[in-house]
N, C-alpha and C. Protein backbone atom coordinates (compact mmCIF):
# COMPACT_ATOMS: atom_id res chain seq x y z
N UNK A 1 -29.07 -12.11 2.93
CA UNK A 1 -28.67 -12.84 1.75
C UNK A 1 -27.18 -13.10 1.74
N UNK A 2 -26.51 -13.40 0.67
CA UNK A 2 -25.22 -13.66 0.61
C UNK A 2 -24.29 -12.48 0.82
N UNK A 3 -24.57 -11.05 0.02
CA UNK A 3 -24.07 -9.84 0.61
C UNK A 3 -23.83 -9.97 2.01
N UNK A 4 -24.73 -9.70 2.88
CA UNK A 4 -24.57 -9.44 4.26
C UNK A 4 -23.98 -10.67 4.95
N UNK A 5 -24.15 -11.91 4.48
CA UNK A 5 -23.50 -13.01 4.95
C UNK A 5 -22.43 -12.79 4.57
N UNK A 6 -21.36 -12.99 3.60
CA UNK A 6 -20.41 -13.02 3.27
C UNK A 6 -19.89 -12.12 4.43
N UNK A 7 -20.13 -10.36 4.09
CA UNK A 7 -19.58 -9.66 4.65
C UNK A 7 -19.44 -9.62 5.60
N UNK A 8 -20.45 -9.88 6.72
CA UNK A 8 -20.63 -10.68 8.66
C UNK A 8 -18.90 -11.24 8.59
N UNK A 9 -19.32 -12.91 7.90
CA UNK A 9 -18.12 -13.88 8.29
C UNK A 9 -16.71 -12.96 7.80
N UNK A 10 -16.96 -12.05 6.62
CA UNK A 10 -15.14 -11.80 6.16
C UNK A 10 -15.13 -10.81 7.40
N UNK A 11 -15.74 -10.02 8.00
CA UNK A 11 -15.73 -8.95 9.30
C UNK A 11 -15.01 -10.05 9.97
N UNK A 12 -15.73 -10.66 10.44
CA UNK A 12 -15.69 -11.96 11.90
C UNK A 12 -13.94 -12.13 11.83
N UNK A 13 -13.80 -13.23 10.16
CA UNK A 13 -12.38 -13.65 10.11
C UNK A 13 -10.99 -12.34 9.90
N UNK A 14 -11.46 -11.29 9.61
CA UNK A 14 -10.87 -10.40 9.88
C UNK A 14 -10.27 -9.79 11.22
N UNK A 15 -11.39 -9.71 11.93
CA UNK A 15 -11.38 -9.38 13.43
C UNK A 15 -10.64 -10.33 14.18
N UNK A 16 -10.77 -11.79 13.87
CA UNK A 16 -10.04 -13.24 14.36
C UNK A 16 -8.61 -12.87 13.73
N UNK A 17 -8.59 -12.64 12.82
CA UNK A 17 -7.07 -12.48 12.21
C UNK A 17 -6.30 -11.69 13.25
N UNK A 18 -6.71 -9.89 13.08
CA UNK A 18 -6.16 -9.60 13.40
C UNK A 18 -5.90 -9.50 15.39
N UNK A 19 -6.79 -9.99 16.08
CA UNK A 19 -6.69 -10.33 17.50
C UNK A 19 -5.63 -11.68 17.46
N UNK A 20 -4.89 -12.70 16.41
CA UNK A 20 -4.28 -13.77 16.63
C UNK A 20 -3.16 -12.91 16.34
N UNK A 21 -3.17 -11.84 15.52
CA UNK A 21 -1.66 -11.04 15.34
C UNK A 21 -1.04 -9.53 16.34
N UNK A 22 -2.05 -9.77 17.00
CA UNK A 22 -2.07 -8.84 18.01
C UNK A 22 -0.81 -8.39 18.91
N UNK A 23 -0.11 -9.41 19.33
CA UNK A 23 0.72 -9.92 20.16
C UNK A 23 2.07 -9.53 19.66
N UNK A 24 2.41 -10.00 18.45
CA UNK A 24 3.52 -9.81 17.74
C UNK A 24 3.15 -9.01 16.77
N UNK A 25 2.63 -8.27 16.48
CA UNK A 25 2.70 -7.06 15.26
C UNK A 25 3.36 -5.81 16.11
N UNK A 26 3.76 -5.16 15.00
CA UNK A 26 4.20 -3.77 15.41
C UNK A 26 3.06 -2.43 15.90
N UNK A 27 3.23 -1.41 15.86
CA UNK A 27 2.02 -0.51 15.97
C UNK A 27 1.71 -0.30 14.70
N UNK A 28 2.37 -0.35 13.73
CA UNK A 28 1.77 0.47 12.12
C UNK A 28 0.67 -0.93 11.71
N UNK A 29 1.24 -2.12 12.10
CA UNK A 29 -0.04 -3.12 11.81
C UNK A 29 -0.96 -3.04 12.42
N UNK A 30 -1.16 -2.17 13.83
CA UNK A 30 -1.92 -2.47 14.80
C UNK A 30 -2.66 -1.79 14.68
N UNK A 31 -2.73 -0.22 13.81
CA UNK A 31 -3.38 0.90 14.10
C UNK A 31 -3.92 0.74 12.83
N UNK A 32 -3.12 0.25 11.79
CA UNK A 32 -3.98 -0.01 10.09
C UNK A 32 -4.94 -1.20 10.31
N UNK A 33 -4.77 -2.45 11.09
CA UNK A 33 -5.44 -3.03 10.96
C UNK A 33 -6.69 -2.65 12.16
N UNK A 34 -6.59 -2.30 13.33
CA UNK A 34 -7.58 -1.29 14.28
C UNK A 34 -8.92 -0.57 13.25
N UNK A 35 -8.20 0.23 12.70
CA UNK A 35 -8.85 1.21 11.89
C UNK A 35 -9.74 0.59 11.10
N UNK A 36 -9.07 -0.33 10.09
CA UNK A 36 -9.98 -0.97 8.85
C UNK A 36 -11.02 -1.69 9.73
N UNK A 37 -10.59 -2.82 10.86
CA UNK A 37 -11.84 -3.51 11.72
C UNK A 37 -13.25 -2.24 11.94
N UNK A 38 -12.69 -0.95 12.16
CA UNK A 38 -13.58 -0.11 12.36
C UNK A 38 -14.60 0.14 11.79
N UNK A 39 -14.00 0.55 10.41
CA UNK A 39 -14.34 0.65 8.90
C UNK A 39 -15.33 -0.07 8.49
N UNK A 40 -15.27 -1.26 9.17
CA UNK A 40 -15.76 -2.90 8.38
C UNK A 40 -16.89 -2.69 9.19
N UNK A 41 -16.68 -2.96 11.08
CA UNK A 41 -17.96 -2.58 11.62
C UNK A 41 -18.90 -1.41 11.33
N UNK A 42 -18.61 0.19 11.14
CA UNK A 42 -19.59 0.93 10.79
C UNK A 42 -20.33 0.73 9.68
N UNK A 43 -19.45 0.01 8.76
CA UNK A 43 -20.05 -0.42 7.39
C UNK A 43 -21.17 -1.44 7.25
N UNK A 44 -20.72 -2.15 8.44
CA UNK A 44 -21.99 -3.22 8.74
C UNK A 44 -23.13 -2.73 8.84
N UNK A 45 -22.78 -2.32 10.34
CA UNK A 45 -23.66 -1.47 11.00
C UNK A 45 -24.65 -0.66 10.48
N UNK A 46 -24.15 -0.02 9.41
CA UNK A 46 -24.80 1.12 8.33
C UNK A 46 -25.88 0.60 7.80
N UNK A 47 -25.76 -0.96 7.52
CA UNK A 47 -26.38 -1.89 6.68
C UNK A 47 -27.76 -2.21 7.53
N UNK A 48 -27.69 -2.57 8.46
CA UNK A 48 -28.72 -2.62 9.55
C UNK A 48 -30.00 -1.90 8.60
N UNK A 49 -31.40 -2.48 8.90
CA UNK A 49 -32.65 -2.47 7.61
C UNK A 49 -32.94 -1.40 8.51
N UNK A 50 -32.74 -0.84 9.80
CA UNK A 50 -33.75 0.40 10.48
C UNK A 50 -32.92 1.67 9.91
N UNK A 51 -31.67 1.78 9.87
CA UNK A 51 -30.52 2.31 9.48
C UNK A 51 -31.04 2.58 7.73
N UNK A 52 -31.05 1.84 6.91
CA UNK A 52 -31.14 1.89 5.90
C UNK A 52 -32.43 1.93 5.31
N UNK A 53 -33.32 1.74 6.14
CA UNK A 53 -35.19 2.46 5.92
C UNK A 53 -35.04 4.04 6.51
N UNK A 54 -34.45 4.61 7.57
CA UNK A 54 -35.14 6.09 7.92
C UNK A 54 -33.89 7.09 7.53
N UNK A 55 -32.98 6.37 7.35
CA UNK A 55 -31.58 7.36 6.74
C UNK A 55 -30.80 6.59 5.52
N UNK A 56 -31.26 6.64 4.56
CA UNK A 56 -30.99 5.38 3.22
C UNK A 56 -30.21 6.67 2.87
N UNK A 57 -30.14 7.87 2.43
CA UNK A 57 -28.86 8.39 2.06
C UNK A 57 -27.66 8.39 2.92
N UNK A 58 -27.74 8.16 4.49
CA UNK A 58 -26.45 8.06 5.00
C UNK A 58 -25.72 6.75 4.61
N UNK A 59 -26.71 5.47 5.05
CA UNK A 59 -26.64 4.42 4.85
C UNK A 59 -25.80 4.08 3.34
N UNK A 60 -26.28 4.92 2.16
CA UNK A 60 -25.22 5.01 1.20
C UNK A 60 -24.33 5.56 0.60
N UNK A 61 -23.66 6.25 1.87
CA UNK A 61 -22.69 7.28 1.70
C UNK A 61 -21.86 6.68 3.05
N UNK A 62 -21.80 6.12 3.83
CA UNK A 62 -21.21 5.31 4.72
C UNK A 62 -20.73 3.83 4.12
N UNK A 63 -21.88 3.43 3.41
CA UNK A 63 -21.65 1.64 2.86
C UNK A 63 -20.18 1.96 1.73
N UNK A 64 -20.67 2.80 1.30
CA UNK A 64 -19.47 3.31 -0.47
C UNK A 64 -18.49 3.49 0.22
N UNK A 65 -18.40 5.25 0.60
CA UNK A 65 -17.45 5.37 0.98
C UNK A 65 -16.22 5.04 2.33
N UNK A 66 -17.13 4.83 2.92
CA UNK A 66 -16.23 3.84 4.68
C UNK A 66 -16.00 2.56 3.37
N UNK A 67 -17.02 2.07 2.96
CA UNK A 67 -16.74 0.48 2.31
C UNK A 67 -15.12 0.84 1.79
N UNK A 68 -15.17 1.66 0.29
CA UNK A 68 -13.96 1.75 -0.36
C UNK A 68 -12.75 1.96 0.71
N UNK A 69 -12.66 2.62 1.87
CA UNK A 69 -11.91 3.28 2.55
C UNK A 69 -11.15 2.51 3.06
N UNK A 70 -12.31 1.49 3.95
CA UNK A 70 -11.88 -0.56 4.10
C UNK A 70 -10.78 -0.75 3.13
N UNK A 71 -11.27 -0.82 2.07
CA UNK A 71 -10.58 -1.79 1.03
C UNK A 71 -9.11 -1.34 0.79
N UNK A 72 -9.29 -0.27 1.06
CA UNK A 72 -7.59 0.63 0.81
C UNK A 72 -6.34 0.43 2.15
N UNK A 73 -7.36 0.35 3.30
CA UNK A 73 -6.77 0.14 4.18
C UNK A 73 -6.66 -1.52 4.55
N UNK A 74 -7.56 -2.10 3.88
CA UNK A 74 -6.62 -3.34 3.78
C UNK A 74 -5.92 -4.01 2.95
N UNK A 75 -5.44 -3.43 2.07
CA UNK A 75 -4.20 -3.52 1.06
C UNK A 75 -3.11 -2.55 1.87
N UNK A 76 -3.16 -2.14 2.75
CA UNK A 76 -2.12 -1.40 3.66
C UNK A 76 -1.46 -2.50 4.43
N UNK A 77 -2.99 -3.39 5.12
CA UNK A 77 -2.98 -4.20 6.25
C UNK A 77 -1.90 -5.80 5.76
N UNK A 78 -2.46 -5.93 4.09
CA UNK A 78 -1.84 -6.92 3.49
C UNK A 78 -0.02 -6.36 3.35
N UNK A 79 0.08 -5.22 2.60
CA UNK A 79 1.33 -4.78 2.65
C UNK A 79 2.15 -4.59 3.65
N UNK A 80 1.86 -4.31 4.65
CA UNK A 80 2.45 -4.07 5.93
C UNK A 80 2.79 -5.82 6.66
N UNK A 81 1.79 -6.41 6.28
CA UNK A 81 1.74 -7.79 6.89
C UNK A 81 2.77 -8.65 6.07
N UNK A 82 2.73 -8.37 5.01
CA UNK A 82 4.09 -9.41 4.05
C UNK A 82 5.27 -9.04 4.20
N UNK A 83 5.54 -7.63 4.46
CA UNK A 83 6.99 -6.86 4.28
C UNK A 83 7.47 -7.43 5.75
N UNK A 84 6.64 -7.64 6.92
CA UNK A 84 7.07 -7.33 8.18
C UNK A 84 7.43 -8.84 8.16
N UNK A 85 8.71 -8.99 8.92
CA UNK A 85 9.40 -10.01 9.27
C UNK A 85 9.09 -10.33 10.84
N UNK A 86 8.84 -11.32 11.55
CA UNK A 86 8.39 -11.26 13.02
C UNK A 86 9.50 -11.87 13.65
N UNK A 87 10.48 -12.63 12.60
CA UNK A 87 11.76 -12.98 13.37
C UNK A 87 12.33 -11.89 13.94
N UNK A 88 12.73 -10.88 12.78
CA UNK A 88 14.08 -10.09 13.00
C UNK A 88 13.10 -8.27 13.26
N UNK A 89 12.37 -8.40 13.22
CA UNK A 89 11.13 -7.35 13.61
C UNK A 89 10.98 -6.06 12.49
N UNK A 90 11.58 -6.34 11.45
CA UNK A 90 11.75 -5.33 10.62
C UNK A 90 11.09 -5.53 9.33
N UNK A 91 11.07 -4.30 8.41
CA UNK A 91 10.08 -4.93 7.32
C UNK A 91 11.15 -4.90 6.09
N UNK A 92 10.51 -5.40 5.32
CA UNK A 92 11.73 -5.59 4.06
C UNK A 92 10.72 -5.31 2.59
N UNK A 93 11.24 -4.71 1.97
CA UNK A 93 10.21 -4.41 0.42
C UNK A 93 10.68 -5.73 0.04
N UNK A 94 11.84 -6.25 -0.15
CA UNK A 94 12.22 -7.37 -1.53
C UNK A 94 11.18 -8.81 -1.04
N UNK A 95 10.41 -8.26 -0.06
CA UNK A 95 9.59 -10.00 -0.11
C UNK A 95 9.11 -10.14 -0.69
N UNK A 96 8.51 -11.29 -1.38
CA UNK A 96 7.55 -11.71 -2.41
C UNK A 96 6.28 -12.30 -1.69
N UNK A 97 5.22 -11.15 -2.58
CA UNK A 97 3.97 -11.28 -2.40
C UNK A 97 2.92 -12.33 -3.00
N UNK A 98 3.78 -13.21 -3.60
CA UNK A 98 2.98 -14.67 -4.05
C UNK A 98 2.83 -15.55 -3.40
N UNK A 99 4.11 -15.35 -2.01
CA UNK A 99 3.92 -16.13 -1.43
C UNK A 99 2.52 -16.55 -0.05
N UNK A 100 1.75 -15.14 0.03
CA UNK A 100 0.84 -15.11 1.09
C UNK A 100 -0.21 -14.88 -0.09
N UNK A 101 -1.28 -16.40 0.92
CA UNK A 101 -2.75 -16.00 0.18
C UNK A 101 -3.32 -14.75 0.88
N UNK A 102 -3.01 -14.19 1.67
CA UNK A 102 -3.85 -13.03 1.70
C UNK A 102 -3.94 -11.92 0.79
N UNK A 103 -2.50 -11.69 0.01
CA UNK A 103 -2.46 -11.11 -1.24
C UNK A 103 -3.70 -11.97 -2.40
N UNK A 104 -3.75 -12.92 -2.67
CA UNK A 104 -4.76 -13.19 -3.81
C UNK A 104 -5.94 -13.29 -3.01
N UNK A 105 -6.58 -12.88 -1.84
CA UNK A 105 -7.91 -12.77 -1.36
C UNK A 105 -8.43 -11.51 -1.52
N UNK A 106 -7.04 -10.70 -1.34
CA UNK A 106 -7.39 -9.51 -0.88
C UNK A 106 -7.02 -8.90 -2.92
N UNK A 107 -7.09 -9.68 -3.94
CA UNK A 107 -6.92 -9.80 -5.04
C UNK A 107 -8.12 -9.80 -5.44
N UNK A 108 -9.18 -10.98 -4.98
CA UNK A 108 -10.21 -11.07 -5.58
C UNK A 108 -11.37 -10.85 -4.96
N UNK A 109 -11.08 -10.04 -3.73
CA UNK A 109 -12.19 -9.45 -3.03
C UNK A 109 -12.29 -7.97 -3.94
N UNK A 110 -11.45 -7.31 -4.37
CA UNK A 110 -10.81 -6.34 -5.04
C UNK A 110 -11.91 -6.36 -6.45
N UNK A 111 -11.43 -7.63 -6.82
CA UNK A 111 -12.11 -7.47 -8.24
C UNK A 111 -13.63 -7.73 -8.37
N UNK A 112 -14.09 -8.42 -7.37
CA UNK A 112 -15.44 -8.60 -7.01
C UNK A 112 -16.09 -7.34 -6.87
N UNK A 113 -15.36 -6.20 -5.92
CA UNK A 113 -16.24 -4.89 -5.84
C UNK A 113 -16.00 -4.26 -7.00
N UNK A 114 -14.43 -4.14 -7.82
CA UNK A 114 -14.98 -3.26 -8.69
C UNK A 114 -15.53 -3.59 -10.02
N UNK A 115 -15.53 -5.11 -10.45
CA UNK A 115 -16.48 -5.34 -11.16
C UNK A 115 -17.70 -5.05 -11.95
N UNK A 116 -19.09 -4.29 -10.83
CA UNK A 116 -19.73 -3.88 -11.08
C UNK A 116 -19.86 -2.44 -11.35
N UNK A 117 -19.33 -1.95 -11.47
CA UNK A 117 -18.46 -0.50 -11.23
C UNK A 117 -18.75 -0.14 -12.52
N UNK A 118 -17.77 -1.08 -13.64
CA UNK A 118 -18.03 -1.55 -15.03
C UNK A 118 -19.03 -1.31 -15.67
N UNK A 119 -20.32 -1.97 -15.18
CA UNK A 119 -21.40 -2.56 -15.71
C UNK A 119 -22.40 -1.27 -15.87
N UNK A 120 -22.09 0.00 -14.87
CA UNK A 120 -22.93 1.17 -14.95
C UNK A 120 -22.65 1.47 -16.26
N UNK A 121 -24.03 1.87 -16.43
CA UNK A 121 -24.01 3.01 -17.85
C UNK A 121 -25.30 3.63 -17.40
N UNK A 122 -25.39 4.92 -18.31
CA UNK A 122 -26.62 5.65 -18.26
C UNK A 122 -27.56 5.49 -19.81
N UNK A 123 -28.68 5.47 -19.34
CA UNK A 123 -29.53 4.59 -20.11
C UNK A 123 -30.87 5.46 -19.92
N UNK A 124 -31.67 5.51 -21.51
CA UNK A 124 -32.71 5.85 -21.37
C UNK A 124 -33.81 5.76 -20.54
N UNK A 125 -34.38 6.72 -20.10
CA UNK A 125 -35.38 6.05 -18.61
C UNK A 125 -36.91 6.80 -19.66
N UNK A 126 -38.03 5.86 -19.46
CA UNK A 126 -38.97 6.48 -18.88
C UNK A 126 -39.88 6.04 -17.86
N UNK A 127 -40.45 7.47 -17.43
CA UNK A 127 -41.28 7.73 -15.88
C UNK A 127 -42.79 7.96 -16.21
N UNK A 128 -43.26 7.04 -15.56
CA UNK A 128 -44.77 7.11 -15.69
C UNK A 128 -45.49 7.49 -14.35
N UNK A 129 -45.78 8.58 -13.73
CA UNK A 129 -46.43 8.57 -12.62
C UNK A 129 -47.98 7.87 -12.17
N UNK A 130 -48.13 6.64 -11.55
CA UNK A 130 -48.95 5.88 -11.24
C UNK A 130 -49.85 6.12 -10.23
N UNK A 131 -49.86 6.72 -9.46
CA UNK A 131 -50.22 7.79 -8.46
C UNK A 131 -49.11 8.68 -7.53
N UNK A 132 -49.91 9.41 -6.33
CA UNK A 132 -49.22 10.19 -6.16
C UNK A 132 -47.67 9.36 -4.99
N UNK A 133 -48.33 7.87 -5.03
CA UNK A 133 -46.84 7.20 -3.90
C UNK A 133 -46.36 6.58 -5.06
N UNK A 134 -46.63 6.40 -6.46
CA UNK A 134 -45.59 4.95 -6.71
C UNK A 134 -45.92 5.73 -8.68
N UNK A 135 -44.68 5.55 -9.00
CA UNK A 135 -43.82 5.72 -10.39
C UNK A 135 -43.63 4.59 -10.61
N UNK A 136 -43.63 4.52 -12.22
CA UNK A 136 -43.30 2.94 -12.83
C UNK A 136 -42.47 3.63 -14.14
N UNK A 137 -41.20 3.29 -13.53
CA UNK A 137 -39.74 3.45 -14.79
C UNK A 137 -39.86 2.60 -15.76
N UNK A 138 -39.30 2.40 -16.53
CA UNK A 138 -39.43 2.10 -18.14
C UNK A 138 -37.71 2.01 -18.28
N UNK A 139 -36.67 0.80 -18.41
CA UNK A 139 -35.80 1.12 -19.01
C UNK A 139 -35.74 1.24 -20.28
N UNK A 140 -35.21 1.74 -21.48
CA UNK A 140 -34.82 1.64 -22.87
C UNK A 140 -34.30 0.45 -23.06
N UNK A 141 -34.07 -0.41 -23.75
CA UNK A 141 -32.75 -1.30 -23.99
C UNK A 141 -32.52 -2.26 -23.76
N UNK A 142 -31.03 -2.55 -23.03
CA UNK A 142 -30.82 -3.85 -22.78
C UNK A 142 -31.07 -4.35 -21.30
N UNK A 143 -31.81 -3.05 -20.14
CA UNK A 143 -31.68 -3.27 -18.83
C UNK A 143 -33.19 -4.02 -18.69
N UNK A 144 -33.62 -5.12 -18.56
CA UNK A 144 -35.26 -5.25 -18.00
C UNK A 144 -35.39 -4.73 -16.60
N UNK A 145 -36.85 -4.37 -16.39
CA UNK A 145 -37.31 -4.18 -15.69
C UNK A 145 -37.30 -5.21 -14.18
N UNK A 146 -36.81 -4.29 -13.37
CA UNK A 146 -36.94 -5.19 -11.80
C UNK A 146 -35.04 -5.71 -11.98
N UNK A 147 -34.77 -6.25 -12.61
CA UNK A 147 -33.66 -6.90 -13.15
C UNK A 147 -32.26 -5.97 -13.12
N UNK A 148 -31.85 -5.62 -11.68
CA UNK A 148 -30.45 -4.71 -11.66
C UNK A 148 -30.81 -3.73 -12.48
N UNK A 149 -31.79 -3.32 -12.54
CA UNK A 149 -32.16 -1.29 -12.59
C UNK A 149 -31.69 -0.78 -11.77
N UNK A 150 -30.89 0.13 -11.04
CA UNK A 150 -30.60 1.26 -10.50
C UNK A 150 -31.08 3.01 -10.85
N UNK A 151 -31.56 3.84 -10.19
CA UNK A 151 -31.89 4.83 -10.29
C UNK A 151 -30.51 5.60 -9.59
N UNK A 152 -30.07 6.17 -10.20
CA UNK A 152 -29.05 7.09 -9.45
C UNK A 152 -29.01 8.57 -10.27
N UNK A 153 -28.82 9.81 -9.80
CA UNK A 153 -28.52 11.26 -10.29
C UNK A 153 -26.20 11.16 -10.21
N UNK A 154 -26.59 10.73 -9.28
CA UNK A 154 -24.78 10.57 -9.13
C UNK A 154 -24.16 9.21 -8.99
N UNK A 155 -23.40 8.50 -9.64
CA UNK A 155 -22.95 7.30 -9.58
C UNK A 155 -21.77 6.82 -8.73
N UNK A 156 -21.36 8.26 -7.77
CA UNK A 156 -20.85 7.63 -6.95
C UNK A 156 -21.09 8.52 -5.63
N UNK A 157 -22.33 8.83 -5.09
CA UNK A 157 -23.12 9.03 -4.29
C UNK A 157 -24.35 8.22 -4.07
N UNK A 158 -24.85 8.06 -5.25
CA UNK A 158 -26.18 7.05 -5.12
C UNK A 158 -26.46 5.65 -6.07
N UNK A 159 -27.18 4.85 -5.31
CA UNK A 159 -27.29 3.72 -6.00
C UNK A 159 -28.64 3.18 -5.37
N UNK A 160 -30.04 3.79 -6.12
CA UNK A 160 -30.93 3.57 -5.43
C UNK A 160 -31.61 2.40 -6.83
């Protein structure tokens, strides 16, 4: 779907990015941006449906946390990338960060994940056991059924 699409191509143009800056970056760009590409691939990877059918708790304890881990390290990758000057090889704090769209991508990729973050609440459940393979939940409220229900015990361990 669009999840996994999106995330493929921003991997891809990521990986393209940083192999075109390869050449002229320093090592602190090389090893922050190294790392996060890493990050991004296991995270993919994690995603994989065989991955996420016979080990769905690793699968969401790799996607979260490698995911968030990404995201930190590429606000490193953005910071490190604006300050650094490639003329004079040095980095400078007084640059201005309005001037690179990668700051407002890496702005609203930002607000896209934590967005939903927001939207959790805990909410009356009931459980009807239907037989002994399949339960039929009941939200209270304002959540319908099928409709972005989540089952979770921990909200930032699980998101089933």
């Amino acid at each position: 779907g669009f999840h996994s699409g999106f995330a493929l191509s921003g991997i891809g143009w990521f990986v393209y990015g940083t192999q075109q800056l390869w050449d002229q970056a320093p090592r602190r760009i090389k090893i922050v941006s190294a790392l996060c590409a890493a990050f991004l691939c296991i995270t993919a990877m994690a995603a994989f449906q065989l991955i996420r059918f016979y080990c769905h708790n690793v699968f969401e304890h790799l996607h979260r946390l490698i995911g968030w881990s990404s995201i930190g390290l590429l606000w490193c990758v953005v910071y490190f990338t604006n300050t650094f000057n490639p003329i004079t090889k040095e980095y400078s704090d007084q640059y201005n960060f309005t001037h690179k769209e990668n700051t407002y991508l890496t702005i609203a990729l930002t607000i896209c994940i934590i967005v939903p973050w927001f939207t959790c609440r805990k909410v009356p459940v009931e459980v009807h056991v239907a037989s002994e393979k399949a339960v039929i939940i009941k939200f209270q409220g304002c959540v319908q059924p099928g409709l972005l229900g989540r089952v979770a015990r921990s909200p930032l361990s699980d998101w089933h």
